[in-house]
Protein backbone atom coordinates (compact mmCIF):
# COMPACT_ATOMS: atom_id res chain seq x y z
CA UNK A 1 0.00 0.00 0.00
CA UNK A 2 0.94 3.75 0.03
CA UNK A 3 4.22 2.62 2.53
CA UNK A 4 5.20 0.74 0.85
CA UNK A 5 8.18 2.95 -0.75
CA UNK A 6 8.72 5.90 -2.22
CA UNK A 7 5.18 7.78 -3.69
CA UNK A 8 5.42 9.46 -6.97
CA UNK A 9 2.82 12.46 -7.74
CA UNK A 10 2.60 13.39 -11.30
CA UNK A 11 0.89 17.36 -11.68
CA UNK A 12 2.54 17.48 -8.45
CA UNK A 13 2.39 21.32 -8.54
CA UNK A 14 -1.32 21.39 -10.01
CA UNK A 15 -4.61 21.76 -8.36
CA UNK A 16 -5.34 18.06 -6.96
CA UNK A 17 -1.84 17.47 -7.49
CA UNK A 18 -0.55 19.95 -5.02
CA UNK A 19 -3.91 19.08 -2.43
CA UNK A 20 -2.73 15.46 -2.81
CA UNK A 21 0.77 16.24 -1.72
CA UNK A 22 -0.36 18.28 1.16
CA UNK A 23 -2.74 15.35 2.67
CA UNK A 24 -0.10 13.06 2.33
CA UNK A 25 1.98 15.23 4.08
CA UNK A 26 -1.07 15.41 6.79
CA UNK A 27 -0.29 11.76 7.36
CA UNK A 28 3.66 12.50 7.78
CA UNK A 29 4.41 10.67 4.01
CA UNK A 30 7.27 12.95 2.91
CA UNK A 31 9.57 10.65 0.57
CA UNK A 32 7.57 12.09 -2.74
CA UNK A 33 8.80 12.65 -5.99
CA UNK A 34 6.23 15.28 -7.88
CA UNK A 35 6.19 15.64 -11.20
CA UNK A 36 5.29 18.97 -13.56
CA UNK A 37 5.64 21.61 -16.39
CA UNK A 38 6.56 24.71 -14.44
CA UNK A 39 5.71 27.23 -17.15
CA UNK A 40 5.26 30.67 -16.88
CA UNK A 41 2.45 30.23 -14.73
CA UNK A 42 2.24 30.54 -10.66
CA UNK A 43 1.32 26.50 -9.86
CA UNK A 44 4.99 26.31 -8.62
CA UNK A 45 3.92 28.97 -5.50
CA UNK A 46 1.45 25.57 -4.83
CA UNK A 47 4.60 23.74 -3.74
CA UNK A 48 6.18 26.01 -1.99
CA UNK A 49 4.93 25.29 1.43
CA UNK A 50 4.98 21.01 0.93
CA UNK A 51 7.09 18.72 1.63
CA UNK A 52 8.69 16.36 -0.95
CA UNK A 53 11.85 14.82 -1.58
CA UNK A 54 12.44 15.50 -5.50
CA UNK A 55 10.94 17.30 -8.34
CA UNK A 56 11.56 16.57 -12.40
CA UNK A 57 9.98 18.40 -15.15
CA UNK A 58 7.25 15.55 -16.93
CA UNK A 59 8.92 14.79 -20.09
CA UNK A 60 12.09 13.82 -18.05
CA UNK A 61 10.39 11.20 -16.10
CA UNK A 62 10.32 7.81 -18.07
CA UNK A 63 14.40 8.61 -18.74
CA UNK A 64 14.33 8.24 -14.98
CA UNK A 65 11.96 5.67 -14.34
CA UNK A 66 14.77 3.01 -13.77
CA UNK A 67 17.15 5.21 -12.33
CA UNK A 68 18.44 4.81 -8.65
CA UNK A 69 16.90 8.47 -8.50
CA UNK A 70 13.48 7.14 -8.86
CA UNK A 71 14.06 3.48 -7.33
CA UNK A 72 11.42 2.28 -4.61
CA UNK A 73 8.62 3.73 -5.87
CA UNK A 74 5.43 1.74 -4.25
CA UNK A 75 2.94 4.28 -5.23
CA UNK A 76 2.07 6.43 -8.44
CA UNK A 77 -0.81 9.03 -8.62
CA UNK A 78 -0.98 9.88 -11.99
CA UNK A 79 -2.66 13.59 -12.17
CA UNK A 80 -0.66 15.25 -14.28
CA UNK A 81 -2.82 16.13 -17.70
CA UNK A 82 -3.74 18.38 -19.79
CA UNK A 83 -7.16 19.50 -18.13
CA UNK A 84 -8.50 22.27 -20.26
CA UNK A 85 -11.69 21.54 -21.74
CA UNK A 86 -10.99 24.53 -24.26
CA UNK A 87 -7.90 22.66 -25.68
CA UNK A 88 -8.35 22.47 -29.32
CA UNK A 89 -5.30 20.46 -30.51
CA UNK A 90 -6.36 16.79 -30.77
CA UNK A 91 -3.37 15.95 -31.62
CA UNK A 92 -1.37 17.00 -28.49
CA UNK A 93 -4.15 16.18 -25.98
CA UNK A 94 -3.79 12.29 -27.39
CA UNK A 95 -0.16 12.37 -26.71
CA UNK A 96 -0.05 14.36 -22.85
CA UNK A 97 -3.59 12.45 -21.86
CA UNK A 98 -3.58 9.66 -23.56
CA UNK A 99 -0.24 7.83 -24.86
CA UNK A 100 1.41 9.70 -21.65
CA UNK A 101 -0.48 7.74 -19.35
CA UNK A 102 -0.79 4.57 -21.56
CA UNK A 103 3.05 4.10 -21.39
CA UNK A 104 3.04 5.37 -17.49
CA UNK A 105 0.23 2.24 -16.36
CA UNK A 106 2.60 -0.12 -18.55
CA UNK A 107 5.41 0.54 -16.54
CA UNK A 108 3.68 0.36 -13.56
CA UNK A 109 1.82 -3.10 -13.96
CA UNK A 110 4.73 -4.43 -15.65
CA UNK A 111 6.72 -3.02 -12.18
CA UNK A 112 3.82 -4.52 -10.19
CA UNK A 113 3.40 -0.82 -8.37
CA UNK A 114 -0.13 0.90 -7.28
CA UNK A 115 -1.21 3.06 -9.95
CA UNK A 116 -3.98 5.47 -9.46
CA UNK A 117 -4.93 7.49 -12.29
CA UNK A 118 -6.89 10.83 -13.09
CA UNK A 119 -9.75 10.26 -15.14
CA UNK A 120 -12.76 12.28 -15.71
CA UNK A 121 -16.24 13.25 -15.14
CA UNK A 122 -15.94 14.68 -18.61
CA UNK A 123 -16.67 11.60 -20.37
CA UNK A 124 -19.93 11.49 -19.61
CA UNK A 125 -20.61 14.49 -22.07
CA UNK A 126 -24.42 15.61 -21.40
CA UNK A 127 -24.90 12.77 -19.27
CA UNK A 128 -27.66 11.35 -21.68
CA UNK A 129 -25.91 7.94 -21.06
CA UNK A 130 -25.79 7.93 -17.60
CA UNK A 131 -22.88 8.68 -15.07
CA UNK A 132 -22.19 5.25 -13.62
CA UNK A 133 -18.63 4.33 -13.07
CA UNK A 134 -19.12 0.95 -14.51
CA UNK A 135 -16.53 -0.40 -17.27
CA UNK A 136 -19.42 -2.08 -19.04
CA UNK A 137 -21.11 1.14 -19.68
CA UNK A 138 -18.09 2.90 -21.49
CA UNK A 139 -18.88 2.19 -24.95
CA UNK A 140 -21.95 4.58 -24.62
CA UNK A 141 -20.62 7.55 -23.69
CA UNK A 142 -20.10 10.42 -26.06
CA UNK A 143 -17.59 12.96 -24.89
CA UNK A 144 -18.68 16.34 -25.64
CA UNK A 145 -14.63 17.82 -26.23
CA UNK A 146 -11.45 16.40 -26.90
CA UNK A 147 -10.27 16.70 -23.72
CA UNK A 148 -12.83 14.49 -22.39
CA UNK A 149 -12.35 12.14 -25.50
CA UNK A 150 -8.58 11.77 -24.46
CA UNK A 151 -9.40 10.25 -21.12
CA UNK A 152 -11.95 8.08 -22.53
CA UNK A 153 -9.64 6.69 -24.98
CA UNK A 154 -7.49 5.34 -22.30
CA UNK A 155 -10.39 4.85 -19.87
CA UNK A 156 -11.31 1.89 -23.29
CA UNK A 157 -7.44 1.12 -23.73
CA UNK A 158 -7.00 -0.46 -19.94
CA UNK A 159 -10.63 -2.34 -19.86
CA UNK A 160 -9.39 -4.30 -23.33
CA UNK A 161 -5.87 -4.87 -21.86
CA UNK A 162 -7.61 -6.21 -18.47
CA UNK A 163 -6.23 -3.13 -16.79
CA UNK A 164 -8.79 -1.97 -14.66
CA UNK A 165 -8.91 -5.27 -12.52
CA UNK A 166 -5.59 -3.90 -11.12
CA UNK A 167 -5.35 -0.04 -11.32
CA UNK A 168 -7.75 2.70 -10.46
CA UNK A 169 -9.08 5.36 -12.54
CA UNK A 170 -10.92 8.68 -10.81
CA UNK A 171 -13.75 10.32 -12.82
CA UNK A 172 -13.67 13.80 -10.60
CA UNK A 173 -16.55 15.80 -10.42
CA UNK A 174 -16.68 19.42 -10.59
CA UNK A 175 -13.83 19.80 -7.74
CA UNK A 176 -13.21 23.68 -6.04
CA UNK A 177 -10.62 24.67 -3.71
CA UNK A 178 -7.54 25.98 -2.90
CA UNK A 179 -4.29 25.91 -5.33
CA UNK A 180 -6.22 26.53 -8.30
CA UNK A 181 -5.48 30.16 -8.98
CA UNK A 182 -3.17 29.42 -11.98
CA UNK A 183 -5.82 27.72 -13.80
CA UNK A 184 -6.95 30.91 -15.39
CA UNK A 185 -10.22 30.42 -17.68
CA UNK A 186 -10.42 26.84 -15.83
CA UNK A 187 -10.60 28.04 -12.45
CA UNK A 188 -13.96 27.09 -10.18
CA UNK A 189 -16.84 29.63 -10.17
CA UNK A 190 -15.58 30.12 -6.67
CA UNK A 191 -12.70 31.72 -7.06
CA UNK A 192 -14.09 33.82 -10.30
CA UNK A 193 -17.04 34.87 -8.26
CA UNK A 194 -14.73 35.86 -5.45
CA UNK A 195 -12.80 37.95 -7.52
CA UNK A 196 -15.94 39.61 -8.77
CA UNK A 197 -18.25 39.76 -5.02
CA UNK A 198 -14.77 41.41 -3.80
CA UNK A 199 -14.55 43.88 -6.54
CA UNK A 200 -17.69 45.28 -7.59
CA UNK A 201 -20.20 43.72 -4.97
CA UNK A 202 -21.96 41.37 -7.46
CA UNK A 203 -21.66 38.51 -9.20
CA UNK A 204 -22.65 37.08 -13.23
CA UNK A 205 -24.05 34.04 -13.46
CA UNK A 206 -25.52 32.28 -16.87
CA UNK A 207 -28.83 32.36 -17.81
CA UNK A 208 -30.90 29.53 -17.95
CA UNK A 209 -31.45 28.25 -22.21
CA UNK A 210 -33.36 25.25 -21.17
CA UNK A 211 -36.83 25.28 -20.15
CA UNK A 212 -36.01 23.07 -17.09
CA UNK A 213 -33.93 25.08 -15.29
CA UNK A 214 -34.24 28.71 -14.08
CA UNK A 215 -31.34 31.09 -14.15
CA UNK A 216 -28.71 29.98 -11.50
CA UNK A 217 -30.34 26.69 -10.71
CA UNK A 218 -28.33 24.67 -13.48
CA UNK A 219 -27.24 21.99 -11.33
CA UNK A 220 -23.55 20.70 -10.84
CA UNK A 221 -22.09 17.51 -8.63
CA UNK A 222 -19.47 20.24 -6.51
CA UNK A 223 -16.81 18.35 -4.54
CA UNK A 224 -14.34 20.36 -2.07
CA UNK A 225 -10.55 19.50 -3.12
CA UNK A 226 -10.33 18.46 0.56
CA UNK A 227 -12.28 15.39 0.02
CA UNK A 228 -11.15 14.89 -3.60
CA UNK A 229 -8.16 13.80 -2.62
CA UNK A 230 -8.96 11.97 0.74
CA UNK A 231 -10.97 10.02 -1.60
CA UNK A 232 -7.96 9.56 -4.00
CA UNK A 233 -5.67 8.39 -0.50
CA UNK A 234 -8.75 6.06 0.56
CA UNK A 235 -8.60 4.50 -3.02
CA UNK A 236 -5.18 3.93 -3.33
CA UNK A 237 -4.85 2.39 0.20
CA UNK A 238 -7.73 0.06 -0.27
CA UNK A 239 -6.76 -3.69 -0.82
CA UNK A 240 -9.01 -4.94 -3.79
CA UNK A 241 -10.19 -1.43 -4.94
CA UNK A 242 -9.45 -1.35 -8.41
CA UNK A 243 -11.93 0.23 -11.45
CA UNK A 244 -13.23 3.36 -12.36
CA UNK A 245 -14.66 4.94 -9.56
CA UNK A 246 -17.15 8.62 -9.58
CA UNK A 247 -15.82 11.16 -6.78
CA UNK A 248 -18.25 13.48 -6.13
CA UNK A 249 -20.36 14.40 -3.47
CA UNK A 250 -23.26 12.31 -4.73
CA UNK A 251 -25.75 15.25 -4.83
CA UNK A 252 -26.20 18.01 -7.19
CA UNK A 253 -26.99 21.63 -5.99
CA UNK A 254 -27.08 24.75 -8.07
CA UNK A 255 -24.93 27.53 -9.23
CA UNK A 256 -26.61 29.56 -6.86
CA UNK A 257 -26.25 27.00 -3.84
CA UNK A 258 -22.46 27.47 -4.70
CA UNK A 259 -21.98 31.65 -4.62
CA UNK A 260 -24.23 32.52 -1.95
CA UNK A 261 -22.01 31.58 0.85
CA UNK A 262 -19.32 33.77 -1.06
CA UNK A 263 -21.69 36.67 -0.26
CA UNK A 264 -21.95 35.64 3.30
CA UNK A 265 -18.79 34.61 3.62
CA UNK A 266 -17.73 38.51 3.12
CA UNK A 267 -20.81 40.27 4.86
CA UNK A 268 -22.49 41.19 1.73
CA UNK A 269 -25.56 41.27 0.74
CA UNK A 270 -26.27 38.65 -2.55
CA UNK A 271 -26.13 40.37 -5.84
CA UNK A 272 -26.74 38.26 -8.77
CA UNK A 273 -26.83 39.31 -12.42
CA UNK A 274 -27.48 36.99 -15.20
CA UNK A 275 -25.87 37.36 -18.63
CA UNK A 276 -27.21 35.11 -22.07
CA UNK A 277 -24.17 32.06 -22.14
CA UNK A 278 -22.50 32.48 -25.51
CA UNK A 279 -23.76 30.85 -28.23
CA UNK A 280 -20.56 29.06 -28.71
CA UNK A 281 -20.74 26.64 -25.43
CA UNK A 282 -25.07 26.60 -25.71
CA UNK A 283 -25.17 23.28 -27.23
CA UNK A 284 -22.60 21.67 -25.15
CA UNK A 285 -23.41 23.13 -21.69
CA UNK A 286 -24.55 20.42 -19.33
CA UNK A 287 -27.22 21.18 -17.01
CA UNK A 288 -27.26 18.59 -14.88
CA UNK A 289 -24.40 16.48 -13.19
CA UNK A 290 -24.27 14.14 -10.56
CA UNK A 291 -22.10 11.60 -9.31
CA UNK A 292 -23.43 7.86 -8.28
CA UNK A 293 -20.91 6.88 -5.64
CA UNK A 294 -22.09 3.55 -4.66
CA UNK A 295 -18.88 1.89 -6.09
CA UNK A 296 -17.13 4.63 -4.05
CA UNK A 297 -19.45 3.85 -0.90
CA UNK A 298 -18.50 -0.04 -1.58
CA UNK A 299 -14.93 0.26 -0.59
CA UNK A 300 -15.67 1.88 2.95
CA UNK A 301 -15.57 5.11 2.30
CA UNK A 302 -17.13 6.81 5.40
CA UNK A 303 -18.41 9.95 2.94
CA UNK A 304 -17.48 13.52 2.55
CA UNK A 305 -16.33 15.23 5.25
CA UNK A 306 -17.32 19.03 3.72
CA UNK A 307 -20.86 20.22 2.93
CA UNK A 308 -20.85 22.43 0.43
CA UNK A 309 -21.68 25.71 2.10
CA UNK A 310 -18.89 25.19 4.99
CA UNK A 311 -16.88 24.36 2.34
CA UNK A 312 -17.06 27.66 0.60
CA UNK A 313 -16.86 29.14 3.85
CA UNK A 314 -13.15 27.40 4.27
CA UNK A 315 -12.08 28.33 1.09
CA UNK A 316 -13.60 32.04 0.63
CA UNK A 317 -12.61 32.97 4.59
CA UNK A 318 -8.96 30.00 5.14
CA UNK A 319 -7.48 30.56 1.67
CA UNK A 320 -8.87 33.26 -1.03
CA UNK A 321 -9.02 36.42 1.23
CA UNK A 322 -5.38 36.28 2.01
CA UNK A 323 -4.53 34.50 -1.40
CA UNK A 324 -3.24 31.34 0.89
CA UNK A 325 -2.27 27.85 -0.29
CA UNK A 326 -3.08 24.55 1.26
CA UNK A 327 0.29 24.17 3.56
CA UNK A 328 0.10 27.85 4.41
CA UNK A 329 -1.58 26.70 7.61
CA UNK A 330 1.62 25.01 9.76
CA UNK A 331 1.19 21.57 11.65
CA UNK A 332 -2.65 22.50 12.30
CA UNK A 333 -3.96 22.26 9.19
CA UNK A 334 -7.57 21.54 9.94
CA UNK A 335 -9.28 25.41 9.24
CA UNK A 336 -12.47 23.77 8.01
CA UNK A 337 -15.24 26.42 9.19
CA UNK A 338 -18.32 25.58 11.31
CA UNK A 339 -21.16 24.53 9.89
């Protein structure tokens, strides 16, 4: 299990990536070797305050797979991806999502290590099919970008190699929280609605194109990082838990459930203006998502520690006011708000 040797986070210095780094260093795991691009964004302020024992840039890592530098390596938590749903080149999203990961869960059965992998909620496209984490169901879905399409592919390529009896994939849900702020255009409503509550007072939200659904009650599946990647730890660490598996919070709540504690959060009053979506996303905006985590439930997992509110509160009041990072906190980590 995870101590058994060394732990190897790749997107160490991304969003989960970075979260997953600092709950392992919760549990005192510190012999981690992350793995990144460190651009010209600010993800590398996200490691800053952890504590690992190596860092290589991503295309350096399988010339140092069977290096003494990377020996005793137990555990891998493959994250590392190219996560922007915008992403227009096909071609490069096959090779970073797909082939990237293909050759990385090759090495690692062949190696006989854990692998955990990031998959996504994204291949559900407009859920039409369903979003059950069963491998029998995966020739239905229809992707709605390439993106999602990338991590479907491979999601396909380890069921018809017999991979999936053996490794884990993770479909996250829509996941908020700290560390994202270099995510730009990708960033959580939370932290773009903070920006604009704390600026100007008020906040824009979509309007409602489907008859269904009034403005700001589009509904969304909105999982804290916080128990993202407890659920990633709990999956890795769990004898016989192998598969796809949803992690979500196993409820959907609306656009408006998520922003209003941003309001209150700052001892404002709620100001909410909604603006036509652009014509350009209409068709493929999903209106509903939510995960079924009875696979999840299965394994033992007790269920999520954050409600949604409270965990707004956490990350509006513990992180995004003083533009703090998970780590920021010292030894006493725990600044989860009251309910």
């Amino acid at each position: 299990m995870i101590e058994d040797g060394k732990i190897l986070v790749t997107g160490g210095a991304g969003f989960i990536g970075s979260a997953l780094v600092w709950a392992l260093n919760q549990r005192g795991f510190e012999d981690i070797i992350v793995t990144d691009v460190l651009g010209r964004d600010d993800k590398w302020k996200n490691l800053v305050p952890l504590r690992f024992q190596d860092y290589l840039e991503s295309d350096q890592l399988f010339d140092q797979l069977d290096s003494p530098r990377l020996a005793d390596i137990g555990t891998i938590f493959h994250l590392g991806a190219q996560s922007a749903t915008t992403e227009q080149d096909a071609r490069y999203l096959a090779l970073n999502n797909y082939d990237y990961t293909r050759r990385l869960a090759e090495w690692s059965i062949r190696h006989e290590r854990r692998f955990v992998y990031a998959s996504s909620a994204a291949t559900y496209g407009d859920g039409s099919q369903g979003m059950k984490d069963d491998v029998a169901e995966l020739d239905r879905l229809r992707p709605l970008n390439m993106y999602g399409y990338s991590k479907h592919l491979f999601d396909k390529h380890a069921r018809s190699k017999g991979w999936l009896d053996r490794i884990v994939g993770l479909k996250y849900f829509n996941v908020f929280g700290p560390n994202e702020a270099h995510k730009g255009s990708m960033r959580s409503v939370v932290h773009k609605s903070f920006e604009q509550i704390r600026d100007s007072g008020r906040v824009k939200l979509f309007r409602s194109h489907h008859p269904d659904y009034r403005d700001g009650e589009q509904m969304r599946d909105f999982l804290y990082v916080k128990d993202a990647v407890e659920m990633t730890i709990h999956l890795a660490d769990t004898p016989g838990a192998n598969g796809l598996y949803n992690l979500g919070s196993g409820q959907a709540q609306t656009w408006k459930d998520l922003v209003e504690p941003v309001f209150t959060t700052l001892n404002l009053p709620i100001q909410i203006d909604f603006i036509d979506m652009p014509e350009s996303i209409r068709e493929k905006y999903q209106y509903y998502t939510c995960a079924d985590t009875a696979r999840l439930r299965e394994t033992g997992w007790p269920g999520n520690a954050w409600r949604l509110a409270e965990a707004v509160r956490d990350y509006v009041g513990g992180y995004l006011v003083d533009d703090g990072r998970l780590g920021d906190e010292g030894e006493e980590t725990d600044s989860k708000a009251s309910p």
